[in-house]
Protein backbone atom coordinates (compact mmCIF):
# COMPACT_ATOMS: atom_id res chain seq x y z
CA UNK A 1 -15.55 0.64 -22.60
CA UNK A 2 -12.06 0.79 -21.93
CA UNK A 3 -12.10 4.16 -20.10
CA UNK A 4 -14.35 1.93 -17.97
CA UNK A 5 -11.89 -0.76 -17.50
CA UNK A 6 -9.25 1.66 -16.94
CA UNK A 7 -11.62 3.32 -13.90
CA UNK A 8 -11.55 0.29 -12.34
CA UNK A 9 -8.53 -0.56 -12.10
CA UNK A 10 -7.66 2.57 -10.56
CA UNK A 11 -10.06 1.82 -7.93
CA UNK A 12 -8.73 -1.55 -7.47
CA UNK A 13 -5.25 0.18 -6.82
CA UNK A 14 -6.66 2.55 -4.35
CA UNK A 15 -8.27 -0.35 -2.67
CA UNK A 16 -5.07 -2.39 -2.56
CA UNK A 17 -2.96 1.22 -1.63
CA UNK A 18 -5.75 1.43 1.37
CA UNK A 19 -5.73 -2.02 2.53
CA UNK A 20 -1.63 -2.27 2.44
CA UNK A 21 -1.84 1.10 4.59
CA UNK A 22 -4.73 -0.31 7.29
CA UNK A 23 -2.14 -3.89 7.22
CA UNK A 24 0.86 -2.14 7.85
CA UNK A 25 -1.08 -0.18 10.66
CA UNK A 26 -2.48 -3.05 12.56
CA UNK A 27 1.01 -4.69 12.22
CA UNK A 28 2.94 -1.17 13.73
CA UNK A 29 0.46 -1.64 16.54
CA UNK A 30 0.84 -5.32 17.14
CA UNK A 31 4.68 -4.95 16.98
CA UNK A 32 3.84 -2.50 19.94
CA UNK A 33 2.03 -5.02 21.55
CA UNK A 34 4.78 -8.40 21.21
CA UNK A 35 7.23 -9.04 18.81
CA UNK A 36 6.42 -9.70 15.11
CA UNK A 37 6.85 -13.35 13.81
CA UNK A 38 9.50 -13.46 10.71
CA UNK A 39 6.62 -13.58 8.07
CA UNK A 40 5.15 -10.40 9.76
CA UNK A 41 8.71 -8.28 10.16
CA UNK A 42 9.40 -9.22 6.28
CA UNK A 43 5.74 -7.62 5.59
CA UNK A 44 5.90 -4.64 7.76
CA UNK A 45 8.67 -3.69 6.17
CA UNK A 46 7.67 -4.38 2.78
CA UNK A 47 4.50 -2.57 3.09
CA UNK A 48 6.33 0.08 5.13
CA UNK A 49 8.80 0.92 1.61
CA UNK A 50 6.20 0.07 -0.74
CA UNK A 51 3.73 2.31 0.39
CA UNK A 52 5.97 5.69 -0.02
CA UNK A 53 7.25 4.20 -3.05
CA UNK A 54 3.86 4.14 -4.93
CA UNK A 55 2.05 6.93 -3.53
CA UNK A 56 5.66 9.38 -4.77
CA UNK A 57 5.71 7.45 -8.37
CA UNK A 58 2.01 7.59 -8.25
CA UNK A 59 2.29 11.29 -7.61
CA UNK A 60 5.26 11.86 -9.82
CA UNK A 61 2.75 10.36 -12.85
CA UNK A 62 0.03 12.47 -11.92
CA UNK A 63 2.08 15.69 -12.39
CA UNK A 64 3.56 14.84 -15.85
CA UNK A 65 -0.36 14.15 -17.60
């Protein structure tokens, strides 16, 4: 049951790591397009260090198992 659980939540990451990646996409191409509100700067560039951030630790965790 609780490798179950555990499966699941790693899907839920991916989804979330997928999602973040598709937002931070549509945002690089509306900052293309007109300049991004204050709200929409502060995400981009969240999403834009959080992104590398997780998918290196991520990475980094997958190494040493």
């Amino acid at each position: 049951m609780i490798t179950i659980l555990e499966n699941i939540m790693e899907l839920a990451f991916l989804l979330i790591f997928i999602s973040s990646a598709i937002y931070c996409r549509h945002l690089k191409l509306t900052k293309w397009k007109r300049r991004l509100s204050k709200g929409e700067m502060t995400m981009y560039i969240i999403t834009s260090i959080a992104l590398p951030m997780y998918a290196i630790t991520y990475f980094i965790l997958l190494l040493g198992t």
